[in-house]
C-alpha atoms as a PDB file:
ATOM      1  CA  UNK A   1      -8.472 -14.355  -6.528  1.00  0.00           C
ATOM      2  CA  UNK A   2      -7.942 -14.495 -10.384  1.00  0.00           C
ATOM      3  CA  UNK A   3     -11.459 -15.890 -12.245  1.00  0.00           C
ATOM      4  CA  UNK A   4      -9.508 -19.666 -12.824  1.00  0.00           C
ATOM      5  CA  UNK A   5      -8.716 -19.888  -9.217  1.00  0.00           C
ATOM      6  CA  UNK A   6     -12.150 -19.197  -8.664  1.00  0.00           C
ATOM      7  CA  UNK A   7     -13.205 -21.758 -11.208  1.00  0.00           C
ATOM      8  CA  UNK A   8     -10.952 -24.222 -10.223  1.00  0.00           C
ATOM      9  CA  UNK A   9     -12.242 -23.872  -6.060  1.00  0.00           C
ATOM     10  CA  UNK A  10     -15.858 -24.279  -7.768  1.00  0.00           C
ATOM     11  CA  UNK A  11     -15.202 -27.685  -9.325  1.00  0.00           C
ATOM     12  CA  UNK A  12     -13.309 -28.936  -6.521  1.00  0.00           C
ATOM     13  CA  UNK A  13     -16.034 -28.670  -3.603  1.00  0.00           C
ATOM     14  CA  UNK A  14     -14.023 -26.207  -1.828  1.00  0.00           C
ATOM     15  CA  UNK A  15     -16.706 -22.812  -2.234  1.00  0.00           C
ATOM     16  CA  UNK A  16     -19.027 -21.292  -4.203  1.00  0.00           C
ATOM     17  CA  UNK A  17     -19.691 -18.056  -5.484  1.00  0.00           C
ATOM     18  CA  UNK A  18     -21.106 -14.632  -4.075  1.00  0.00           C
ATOM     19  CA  UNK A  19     -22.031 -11.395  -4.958  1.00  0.00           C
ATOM     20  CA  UNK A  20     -21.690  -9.190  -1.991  1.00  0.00           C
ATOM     21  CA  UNK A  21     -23.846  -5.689  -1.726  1.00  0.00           C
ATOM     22  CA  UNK A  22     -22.987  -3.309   1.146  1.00  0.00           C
ATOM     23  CA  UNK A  23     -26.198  -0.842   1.557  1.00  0.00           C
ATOM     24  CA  UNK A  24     -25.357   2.685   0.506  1.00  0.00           C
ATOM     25  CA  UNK A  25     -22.666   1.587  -1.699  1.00  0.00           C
ATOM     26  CA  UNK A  26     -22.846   1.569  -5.198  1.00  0.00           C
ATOM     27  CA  UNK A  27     -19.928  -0.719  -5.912  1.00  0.00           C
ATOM     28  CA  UNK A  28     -20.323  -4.530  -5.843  1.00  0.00           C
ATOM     29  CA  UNK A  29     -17.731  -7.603  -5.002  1.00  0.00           C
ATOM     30  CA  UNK A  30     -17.908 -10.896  -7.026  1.00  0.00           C
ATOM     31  CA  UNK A  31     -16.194 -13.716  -5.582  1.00  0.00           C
ATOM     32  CA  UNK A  32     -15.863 -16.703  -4.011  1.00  0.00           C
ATOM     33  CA  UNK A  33     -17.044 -17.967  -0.322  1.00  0.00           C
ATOM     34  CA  UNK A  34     -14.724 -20.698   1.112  1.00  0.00           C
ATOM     35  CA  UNK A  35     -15.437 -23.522   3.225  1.00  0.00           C
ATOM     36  CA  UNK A  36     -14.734 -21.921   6.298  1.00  0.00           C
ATOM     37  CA  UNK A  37     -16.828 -18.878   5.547  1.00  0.00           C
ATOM     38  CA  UNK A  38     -14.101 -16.081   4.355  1.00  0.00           C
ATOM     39  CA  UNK A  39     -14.983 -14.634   0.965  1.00  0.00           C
ATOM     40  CA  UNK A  40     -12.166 -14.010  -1.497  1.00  0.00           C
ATOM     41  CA  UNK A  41     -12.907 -11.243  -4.195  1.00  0.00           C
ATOM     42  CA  UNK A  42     -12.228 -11.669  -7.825  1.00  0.00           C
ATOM     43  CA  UNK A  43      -9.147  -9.474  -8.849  1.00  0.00           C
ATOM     44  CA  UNK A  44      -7.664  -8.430 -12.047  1.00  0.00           C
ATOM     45  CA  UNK A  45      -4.280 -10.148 -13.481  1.00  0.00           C
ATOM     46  CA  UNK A  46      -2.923  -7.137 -11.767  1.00  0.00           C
ATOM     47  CA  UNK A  47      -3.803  -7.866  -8.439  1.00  0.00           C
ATOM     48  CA  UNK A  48      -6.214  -5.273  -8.164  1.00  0.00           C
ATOM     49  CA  UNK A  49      -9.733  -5.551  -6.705  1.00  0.00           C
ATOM     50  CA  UNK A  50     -12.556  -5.682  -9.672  1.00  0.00           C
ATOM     51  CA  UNK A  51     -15.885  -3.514  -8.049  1.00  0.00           C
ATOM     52  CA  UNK A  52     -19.206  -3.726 -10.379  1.00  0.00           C
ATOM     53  CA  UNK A  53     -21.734  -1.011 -10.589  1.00  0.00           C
ATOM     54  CA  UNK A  54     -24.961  -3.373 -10.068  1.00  0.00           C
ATOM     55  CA  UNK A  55     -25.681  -6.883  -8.924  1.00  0.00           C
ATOM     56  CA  UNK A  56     -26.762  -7.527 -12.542  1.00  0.00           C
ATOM     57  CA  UNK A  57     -23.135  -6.743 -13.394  1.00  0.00           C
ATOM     58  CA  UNK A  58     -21.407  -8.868 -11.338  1.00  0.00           C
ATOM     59  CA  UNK A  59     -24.232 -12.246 -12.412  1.00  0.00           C
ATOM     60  CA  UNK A  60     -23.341 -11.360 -15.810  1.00  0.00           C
ATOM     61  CA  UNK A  61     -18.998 -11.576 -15.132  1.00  0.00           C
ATOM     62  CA  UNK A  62     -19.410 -14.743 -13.424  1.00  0.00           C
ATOM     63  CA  UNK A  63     -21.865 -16.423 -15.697  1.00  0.00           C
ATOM     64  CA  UNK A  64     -18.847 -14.947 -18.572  1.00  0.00           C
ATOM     65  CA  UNK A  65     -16.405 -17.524 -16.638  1.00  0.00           C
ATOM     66  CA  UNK A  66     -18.902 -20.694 -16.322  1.00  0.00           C
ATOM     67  CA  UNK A  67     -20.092 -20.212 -12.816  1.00  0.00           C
ATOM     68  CA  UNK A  68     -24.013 -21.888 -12.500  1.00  0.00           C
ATOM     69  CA  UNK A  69     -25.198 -20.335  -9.331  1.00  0.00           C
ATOM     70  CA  UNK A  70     -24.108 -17.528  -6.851  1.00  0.00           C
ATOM     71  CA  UNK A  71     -25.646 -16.403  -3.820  1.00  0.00           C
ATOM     72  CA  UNK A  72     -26.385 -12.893  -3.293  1.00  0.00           C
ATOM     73  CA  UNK A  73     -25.797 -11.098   0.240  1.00  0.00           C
ATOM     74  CA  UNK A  74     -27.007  -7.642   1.175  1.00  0.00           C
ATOM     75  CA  UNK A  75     -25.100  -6.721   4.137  1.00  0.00           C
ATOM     76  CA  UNK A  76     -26.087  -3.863   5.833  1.00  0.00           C
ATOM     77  CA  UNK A  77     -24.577  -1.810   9.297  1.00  0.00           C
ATOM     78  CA  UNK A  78     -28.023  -1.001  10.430  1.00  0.00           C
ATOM     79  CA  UNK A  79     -28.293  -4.840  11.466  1.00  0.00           C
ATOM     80  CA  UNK A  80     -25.266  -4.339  13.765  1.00  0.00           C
ATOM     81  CA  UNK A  81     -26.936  -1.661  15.110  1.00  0.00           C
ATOM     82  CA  UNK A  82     -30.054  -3.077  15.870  1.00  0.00           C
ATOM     83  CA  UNK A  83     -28.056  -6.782  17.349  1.00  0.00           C
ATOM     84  CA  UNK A  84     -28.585  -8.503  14.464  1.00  0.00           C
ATOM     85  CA  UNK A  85     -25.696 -11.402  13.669  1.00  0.00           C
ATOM     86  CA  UNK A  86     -23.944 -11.762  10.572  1.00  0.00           C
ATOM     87  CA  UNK A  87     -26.028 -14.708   9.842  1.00  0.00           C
ATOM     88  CA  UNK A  88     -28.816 -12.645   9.939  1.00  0.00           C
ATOM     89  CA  UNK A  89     -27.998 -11.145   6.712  1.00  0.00           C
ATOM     90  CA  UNK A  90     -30.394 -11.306   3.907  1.00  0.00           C
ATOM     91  CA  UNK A  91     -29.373 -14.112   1.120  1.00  0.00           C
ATOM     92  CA  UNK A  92     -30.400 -15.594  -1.434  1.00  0.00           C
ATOM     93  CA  UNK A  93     -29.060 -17.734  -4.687  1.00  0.00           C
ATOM     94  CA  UNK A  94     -29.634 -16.756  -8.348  1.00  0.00           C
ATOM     95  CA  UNK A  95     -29.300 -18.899 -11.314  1.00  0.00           C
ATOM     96  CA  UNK A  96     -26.846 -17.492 -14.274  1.00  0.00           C
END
């Protein structure tokens, strides 16, 4: 998802931003979360997938392209291994 399309879901109802942060990674995904719960990563004009090196990172490109708010979600695999659901997964939404 290019940073317009992501702009233009934004001011249409139809998702709002994320930051996703995998535990023991040191790459992060900025994007958008749809309606139905699917997240769509921003990508460059190339088509490729844009990874950030900190949370901080990632707040900073979307607040570059007008987005407000984003919610944050640390997903880790040591909930799966413990029976922990998806929903489980630690959130929580920052201003920018």
């Amino acid at each position: 998802m290019l940073a317009e399309q992501l702009m233009q879901q934004i001011q249409h109802g139809q998702g709002e931003a994320m930051i996703i942060s995998y535990a023991d990674s040191n790459h992060y995904l900025a994007g958008l979360e749809d309606g139905h719960g699917l997240f769509h990563a921003l990508k460059s004009k190339r088509g490729e997938l844009i990874t950030y090196n900190s949370i901080s990172e990632a707040e900073h490109a979307l607040a570059s392209i007008g987005v407000k708010t984003a919610t944050v979600q640390l997903q880790t695999a040591y909930d799966e291994m413990v029976g922990q659901t998806e929903s489980s997964s630690s959130r929580y939404t920052v201003g920018l």
